[in-house]
N, C-alpha and C. Protein backbone atom coordinates (compact mmCIF):
# COMPACT_ATOMS: atom_id res chain seq x y z
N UNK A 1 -57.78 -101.69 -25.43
CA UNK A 1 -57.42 -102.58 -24.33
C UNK A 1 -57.75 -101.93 -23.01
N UNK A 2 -58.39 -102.95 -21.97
CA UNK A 2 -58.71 -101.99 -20.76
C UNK A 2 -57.45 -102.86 -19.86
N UNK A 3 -57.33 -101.83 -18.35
CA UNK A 3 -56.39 -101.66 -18.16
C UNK A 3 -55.74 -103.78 -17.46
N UNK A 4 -57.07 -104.38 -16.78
CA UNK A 4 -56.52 -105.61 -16.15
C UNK A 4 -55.51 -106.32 -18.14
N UNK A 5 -55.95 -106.04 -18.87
CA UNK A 5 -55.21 -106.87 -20.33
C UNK A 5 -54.00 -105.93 -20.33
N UNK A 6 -53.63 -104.75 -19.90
CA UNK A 6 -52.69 -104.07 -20.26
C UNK A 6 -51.73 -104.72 -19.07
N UNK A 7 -52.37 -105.09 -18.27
CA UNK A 7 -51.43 -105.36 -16.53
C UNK A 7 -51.14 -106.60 -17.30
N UNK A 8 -52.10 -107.37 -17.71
CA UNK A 8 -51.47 -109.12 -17.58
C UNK A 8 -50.26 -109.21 -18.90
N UNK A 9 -50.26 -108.21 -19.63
CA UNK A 9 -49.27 -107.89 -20.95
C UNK A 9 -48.25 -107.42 -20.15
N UNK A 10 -47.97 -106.65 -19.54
CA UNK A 10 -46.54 -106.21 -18.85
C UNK A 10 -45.81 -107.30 -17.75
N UNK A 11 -47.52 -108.04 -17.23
CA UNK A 11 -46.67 -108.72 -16.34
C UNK A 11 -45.90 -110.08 -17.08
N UNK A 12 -46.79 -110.82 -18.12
CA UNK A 12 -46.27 -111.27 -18.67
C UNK A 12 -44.91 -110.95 -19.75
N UNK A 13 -44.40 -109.48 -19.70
CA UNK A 13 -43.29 -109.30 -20.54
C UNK A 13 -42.41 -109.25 -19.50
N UNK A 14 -42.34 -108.88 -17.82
CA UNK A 14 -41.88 -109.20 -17.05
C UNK A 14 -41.29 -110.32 -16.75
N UNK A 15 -42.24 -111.71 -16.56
CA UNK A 15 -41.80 -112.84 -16.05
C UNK A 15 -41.06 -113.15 -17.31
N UNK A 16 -41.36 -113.40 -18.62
CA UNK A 16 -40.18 -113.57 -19.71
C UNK A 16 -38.68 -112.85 -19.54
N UNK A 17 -38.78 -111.18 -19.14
CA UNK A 17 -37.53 -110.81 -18.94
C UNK A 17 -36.73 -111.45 -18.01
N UNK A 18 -37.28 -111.61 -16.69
CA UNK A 18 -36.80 -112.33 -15.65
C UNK A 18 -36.20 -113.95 -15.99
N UNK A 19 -36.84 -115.06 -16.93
CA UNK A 19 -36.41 -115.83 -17.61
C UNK A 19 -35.36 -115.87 -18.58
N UNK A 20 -35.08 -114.87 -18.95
CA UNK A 20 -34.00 -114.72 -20.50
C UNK A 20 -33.09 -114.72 -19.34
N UNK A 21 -32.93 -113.58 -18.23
CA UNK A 21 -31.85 -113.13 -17.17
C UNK A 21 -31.24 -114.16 -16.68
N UNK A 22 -32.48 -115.11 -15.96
CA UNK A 22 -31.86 -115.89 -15.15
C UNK A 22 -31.52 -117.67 -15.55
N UNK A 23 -32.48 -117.83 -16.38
CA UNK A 23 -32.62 -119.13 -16.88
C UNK A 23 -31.81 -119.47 -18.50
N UNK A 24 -31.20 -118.82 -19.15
CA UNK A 24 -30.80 -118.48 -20.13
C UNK A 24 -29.47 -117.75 -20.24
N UNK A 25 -28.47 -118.40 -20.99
CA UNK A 25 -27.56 -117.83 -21.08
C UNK A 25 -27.34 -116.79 -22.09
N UNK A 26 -28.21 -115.79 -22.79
CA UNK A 26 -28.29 -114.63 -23.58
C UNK A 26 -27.79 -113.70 -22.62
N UNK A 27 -27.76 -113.40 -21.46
CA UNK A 27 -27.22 -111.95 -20.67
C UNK A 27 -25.98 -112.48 -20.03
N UNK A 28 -25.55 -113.50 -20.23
CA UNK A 28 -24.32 -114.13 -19.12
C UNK A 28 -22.98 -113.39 -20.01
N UNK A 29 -22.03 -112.81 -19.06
CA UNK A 29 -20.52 -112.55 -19.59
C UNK A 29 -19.99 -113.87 -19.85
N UNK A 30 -19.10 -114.12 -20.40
CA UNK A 30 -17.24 -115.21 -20.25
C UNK A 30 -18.24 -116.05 -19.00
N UNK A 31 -18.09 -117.18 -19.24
CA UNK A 31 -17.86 -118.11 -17.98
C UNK A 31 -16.60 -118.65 -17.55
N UNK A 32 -15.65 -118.83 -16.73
CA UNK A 32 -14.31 -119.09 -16.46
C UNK A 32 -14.90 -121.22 -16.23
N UNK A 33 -14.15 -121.90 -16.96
CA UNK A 33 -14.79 -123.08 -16.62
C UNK A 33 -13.61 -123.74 -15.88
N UNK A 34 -14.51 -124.53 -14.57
CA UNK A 34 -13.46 -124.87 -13.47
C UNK A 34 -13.32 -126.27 -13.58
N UNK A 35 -11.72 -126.00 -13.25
CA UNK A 35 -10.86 -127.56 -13.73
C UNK A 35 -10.20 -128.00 -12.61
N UNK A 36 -10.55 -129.55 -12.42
CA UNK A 36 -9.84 -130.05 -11.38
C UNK A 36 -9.24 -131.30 -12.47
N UNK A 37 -8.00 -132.18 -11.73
CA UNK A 37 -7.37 -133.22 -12.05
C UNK A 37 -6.78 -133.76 -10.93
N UNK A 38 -6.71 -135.53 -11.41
CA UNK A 38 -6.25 -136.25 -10.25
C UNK A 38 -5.83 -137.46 -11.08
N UNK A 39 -4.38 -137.61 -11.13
CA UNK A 39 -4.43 -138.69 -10.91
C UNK A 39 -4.13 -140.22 -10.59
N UNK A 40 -4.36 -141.09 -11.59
CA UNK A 40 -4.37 -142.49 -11.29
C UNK A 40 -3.48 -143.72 -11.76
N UNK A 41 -3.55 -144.69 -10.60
CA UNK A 41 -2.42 -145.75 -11.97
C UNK A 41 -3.05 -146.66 -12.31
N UNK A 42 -2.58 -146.87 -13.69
CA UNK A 42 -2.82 -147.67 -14.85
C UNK A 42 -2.29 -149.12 -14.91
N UNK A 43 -2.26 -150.10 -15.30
CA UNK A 43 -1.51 -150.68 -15.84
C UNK A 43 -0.91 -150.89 -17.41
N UNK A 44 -0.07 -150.64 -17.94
CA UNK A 44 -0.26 -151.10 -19.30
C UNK A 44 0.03 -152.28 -20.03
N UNK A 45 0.18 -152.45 -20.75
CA UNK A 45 0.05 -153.71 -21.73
C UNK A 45 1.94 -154.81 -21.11
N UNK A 46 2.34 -154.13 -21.18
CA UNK A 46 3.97 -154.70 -20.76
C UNK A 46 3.19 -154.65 -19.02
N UNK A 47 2.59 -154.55 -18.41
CA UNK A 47 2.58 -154.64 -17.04
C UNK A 47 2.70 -153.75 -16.09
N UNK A 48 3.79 -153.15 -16.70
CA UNK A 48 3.74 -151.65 -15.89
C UNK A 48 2.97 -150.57 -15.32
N UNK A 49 3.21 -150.46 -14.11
CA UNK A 49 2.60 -149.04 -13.69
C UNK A 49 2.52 -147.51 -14.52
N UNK A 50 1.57 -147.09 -14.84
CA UNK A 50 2.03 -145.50 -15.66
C UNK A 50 0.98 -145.01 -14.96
N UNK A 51 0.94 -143.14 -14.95
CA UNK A 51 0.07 -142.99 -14.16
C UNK A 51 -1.31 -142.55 -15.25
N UNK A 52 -2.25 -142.35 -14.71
CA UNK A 52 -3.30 -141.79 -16.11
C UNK A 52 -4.29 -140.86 -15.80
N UNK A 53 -3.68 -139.60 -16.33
CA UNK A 53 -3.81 -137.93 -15.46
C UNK A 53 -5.90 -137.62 -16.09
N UNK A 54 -6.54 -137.68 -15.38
CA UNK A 54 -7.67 -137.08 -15.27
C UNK A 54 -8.25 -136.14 -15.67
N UNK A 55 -9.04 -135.23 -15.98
CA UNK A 55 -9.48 -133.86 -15.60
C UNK A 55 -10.86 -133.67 -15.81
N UNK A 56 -11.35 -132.62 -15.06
CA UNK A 56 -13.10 -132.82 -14.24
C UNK A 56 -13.80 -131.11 -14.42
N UNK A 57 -14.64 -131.29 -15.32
CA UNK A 57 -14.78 -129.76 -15.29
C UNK A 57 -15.96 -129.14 -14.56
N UNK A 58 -16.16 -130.53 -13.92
CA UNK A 58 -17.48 -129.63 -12.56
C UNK A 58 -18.84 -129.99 -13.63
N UNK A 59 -19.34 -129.78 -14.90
CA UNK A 59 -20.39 -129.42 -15.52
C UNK A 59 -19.77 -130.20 -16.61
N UNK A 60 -21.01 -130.09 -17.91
CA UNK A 60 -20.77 -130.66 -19.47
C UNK A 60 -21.05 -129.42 -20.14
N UNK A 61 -19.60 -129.61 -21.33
CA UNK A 61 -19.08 -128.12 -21.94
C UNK A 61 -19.32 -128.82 -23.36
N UNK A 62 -19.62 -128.35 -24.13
CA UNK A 62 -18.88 -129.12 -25.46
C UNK A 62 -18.07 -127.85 -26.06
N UNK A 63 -16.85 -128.71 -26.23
CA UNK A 63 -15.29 -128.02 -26.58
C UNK A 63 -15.22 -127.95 -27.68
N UNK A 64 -14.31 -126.80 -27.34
CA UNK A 64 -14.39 -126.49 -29.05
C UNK A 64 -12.57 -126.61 -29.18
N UNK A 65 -12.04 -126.45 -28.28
CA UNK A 65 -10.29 -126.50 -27.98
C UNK A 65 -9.76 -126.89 -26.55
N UNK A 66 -8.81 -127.46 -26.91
CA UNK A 66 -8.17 -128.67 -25.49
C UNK A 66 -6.46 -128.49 -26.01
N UNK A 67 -5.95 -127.93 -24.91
CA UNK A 67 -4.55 -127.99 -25.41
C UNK A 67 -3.76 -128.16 -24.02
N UNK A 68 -2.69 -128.46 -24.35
CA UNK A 68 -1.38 -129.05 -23.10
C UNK A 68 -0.49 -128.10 -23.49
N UNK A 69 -0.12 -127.10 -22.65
CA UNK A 69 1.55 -126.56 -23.12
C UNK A 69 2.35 -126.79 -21.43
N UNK A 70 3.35 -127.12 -21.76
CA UNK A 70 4.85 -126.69 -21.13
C UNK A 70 4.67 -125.11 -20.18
N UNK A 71 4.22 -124.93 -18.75
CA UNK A 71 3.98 -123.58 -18.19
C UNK A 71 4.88 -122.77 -18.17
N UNK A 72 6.19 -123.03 -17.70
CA UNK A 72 7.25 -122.21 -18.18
C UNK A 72 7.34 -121.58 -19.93
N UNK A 73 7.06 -122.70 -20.90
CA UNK A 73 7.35 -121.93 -22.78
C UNK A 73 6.11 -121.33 -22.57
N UNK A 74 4.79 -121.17 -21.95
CA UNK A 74 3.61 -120.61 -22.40
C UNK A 74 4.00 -119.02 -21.55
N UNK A 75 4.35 -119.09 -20.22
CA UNK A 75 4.45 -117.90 -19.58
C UNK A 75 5.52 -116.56 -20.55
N UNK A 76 6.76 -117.67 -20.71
CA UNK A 76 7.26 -116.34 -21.69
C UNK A 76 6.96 -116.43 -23.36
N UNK A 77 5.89 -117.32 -23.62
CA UNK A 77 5.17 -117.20 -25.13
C UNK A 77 4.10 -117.72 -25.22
N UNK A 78 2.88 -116.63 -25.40
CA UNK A 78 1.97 -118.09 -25.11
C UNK A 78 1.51 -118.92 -26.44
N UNK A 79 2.09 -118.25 -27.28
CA UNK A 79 1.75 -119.27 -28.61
C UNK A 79 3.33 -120.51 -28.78
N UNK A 80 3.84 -120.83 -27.53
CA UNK A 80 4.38 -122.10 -27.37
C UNK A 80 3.74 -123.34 -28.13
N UNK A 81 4.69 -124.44 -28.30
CA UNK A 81 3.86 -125.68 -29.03
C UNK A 81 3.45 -126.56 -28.30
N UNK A 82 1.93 -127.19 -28.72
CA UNK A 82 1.25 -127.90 -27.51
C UNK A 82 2.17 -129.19 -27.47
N UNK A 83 1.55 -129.77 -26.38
CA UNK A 83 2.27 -131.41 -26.57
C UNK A 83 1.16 -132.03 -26.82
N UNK A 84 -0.41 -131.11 -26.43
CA UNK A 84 -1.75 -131.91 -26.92
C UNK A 84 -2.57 -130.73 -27.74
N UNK A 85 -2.83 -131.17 -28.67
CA UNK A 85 -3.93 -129.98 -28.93
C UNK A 85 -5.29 -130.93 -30.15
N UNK A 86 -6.33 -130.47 -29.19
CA UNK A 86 -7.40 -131.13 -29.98
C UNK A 86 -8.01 -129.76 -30.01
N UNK A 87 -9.20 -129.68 -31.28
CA UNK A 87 -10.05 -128.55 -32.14
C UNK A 87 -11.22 -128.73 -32.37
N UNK A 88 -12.45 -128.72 -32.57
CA UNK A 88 -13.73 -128.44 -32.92
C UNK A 88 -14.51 -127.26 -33.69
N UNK A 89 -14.59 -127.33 -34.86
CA UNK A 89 -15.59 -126.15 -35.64
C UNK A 89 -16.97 -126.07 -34.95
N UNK A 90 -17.69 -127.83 -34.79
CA UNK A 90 -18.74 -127.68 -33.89
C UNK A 90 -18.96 -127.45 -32.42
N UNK A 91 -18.06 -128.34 -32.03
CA UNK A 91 -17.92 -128.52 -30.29
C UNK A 91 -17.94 -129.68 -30.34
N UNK A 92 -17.73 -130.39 -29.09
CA UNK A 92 -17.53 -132.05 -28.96
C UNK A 92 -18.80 -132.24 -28.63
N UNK A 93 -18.87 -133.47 -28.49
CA UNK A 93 -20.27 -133.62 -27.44
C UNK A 93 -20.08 -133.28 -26.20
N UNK A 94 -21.67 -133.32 -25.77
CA UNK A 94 -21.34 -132.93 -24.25
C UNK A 94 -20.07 -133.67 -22.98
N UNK A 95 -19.82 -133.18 -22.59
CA UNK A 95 -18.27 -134.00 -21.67
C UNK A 95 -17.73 -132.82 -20.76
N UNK A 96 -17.56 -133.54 -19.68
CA UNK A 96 -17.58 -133.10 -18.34
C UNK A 96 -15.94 -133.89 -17.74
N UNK A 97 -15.89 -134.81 -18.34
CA UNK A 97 -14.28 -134.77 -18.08
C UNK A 97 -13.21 -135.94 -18.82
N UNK A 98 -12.73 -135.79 -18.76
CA UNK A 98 -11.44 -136.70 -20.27
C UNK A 98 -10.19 -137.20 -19.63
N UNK A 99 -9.60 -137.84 -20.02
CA UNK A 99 -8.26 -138.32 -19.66
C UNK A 99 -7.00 -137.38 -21.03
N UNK A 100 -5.78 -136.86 -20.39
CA UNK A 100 -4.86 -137.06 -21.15
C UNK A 100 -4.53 -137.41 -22.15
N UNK A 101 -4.61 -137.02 -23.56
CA UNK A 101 -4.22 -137.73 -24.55
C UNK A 101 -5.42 -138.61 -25.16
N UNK A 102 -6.79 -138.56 -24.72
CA UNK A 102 -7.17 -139.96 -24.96
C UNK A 102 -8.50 -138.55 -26.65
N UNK A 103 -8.92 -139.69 -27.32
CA UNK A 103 -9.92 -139.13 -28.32
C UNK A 103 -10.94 -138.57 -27.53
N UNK A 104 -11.39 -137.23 -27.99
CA UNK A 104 -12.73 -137.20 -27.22
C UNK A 104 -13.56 -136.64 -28.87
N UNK A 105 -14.87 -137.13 -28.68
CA UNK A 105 -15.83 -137.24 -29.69
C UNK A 105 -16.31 -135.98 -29.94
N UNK A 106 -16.16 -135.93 -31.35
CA UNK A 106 -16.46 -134.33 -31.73
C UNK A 106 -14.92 -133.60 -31.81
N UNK A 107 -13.81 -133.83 -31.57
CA UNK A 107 -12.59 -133.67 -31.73
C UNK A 107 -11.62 -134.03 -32.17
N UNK A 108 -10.86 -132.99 -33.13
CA UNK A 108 -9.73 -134.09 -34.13
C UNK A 108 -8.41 -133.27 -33.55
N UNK A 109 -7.44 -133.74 -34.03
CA UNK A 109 -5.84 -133.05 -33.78
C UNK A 109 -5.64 -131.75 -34.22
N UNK A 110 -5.43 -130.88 -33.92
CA UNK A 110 -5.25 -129.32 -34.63
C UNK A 110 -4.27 -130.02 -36.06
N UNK A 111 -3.34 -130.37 -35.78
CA UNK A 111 -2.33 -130.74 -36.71
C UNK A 111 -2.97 -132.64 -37.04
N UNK A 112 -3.34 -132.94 -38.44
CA UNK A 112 -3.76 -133.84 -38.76
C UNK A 112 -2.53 -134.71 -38.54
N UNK A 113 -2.73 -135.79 -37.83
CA UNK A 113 -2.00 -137.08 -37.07
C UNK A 113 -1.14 -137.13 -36.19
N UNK A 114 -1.03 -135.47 -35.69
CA UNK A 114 -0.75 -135.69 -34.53
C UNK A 114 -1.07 -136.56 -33.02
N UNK A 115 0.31 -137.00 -32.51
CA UNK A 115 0.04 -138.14 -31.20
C UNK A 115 0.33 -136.94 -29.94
N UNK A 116 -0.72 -137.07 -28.90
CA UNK A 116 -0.16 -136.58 -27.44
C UNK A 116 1.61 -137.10 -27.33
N UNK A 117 2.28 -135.93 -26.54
CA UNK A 117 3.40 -136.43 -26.12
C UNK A 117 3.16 -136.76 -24.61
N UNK A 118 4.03 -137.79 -24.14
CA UNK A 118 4.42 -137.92 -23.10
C UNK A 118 4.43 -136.71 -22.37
N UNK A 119 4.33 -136.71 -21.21
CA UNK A 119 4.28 -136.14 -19.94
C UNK A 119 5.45 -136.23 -19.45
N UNK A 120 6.15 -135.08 -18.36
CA UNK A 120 6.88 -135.66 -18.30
C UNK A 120 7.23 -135.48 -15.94
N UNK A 121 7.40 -136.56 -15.50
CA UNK A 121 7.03 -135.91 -14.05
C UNK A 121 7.79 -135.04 -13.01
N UNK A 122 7.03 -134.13 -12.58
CA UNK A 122 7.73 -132.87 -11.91
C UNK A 122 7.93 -131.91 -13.00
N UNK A 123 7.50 -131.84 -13.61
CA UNK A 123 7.45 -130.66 -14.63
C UNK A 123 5.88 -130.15 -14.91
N UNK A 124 6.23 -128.61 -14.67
CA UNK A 124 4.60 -127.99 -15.26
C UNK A 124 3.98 -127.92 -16.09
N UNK A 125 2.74 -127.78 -16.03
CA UNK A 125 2.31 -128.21 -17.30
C UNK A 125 0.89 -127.01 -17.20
N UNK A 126 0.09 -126.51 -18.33
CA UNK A 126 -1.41 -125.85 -18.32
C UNK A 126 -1.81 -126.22 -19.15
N UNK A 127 -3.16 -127.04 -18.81
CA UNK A 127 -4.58 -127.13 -19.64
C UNK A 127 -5.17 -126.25 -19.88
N UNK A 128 -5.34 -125.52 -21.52
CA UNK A 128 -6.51 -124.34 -21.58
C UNK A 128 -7.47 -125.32 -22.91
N UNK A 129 -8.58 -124.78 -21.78
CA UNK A 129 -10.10 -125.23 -22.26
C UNK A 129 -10.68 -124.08 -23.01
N UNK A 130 -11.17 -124.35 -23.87
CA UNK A 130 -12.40 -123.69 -24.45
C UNK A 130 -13.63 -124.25 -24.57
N UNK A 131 -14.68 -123.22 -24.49
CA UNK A 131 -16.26 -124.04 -25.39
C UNK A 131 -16.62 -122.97 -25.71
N UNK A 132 -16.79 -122.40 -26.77
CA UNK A 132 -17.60 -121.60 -27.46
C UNK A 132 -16.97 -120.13 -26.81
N UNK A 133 -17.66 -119.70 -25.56
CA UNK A 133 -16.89 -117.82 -25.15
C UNK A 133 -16.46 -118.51 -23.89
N UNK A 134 -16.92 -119.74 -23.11
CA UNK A 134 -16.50 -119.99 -21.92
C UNK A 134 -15.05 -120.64 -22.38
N UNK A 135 -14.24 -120.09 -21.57
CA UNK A 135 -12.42 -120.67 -20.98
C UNK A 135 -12.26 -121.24 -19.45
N UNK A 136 -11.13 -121.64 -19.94
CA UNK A 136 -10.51 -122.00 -18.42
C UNK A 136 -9.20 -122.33 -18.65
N UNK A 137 -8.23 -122.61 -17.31
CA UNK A 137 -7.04 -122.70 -17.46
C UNK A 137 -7.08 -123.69 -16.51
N UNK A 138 -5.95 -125.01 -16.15
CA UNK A 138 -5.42 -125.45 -15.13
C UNK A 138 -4.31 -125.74 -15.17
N UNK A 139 -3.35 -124.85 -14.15
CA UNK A 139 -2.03 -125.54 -13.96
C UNK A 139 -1.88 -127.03 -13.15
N UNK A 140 -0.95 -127.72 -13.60
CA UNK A 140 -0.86 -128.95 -13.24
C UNK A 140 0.79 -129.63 -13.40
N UNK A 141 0.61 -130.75 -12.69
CA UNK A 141 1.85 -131.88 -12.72
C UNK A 141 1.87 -133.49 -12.21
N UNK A 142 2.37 -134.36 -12.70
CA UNK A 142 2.45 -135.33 -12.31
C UNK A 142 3.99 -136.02 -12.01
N UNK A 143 3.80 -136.66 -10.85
CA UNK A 143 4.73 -137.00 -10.29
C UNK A 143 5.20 -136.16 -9.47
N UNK A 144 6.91 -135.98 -8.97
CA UNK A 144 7.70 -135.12 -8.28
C UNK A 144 6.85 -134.66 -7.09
N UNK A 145 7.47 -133.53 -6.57
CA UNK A 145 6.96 -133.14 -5.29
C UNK A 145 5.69 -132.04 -5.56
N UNK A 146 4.91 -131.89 -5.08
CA UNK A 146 3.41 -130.95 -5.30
C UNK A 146 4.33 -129.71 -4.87
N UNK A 147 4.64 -129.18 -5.88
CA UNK A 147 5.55 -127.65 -6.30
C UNK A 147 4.10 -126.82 -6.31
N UNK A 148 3.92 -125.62 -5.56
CA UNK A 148 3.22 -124.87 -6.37
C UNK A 148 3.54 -124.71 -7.84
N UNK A 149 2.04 -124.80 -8.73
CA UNK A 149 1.91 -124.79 -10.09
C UNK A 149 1.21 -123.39 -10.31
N UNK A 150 1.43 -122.43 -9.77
CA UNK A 150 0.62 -120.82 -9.70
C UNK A 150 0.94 -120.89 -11.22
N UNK A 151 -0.26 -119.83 -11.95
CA UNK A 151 0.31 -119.07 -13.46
C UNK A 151 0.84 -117.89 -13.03
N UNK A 152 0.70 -117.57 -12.21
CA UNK A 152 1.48 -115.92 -12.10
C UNK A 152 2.70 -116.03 -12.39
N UNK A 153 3.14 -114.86 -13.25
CA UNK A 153 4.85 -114.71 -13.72
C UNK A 153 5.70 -113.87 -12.48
């Protein structure tokens, strides 16, 4: 090999390295996945107002775990019992954000027939997300007064 085939071989193992780095998630640590919620009222079937809690993860994750605990039982345990918990061996489909309680595709009940519980308002609550190595957490509440919802103990 003379030397311009030896240059266009390095440079080309170059621009590939630079691709795996930047364009590719093979070198990426943990991604922390960011959660917002808001929300909205409903009507339901009797007429009533209920509210119907949101959540937005910025991007499309497919999940592999979705759970609701009680922030106070998770802070002093965190294997507390969910009031939601959905599971995936594969991941869901792609989805970027869900309602409360509702089916999301590609996801069944950790516990077969389990129902979401009620919410309950002015009380804390944390969403932890999974997809595959990426997590996230969001503290949250509906209703009552906007209490700081910090996780810090």
């Amino acid at each position: 090999m003379n030397k311009k085939n030896l240059f266009l071989v390095a440079l080309v193992l170059v621009l590939l390295g630079v691709y795996a780095v930047y364009f590719t998630n093979w070198f990426r640590s943990n991604h922390v996945i960011q959660i917002s919620h808001t929300t909205r009222p409903e009507r339901t079937r009797t007429g009533e107002s209920a509210p119907r809690l949101m959540f937005s993860l910025g991007q499309d994750y497919e999940l592999t775990e979705v759970k609701v605990v009680p922030l106070a039982g998770w802070q002093n345990n965190p294997q507390t019992a969910p009031l939601w918990h959905l599971v995936s061996d594969q991941g869901s489909d792609d989805i970027n954000r869900f309602a409360y309680g509702e089916k999301i595709s590609g996801m069944d009940p950790a516990v077969e027939g389990a129902m979401p519980e009620p919410l309950q308002p002015g009380v804390k609550y944390l969403l932890l997300v999974t997809a595959g190595k990426d997590k996230g957490q969001h503290p949250f509440q509906i209703g009552g007064s906007p209490a700081d919802v910090s996780t810090n103990k």
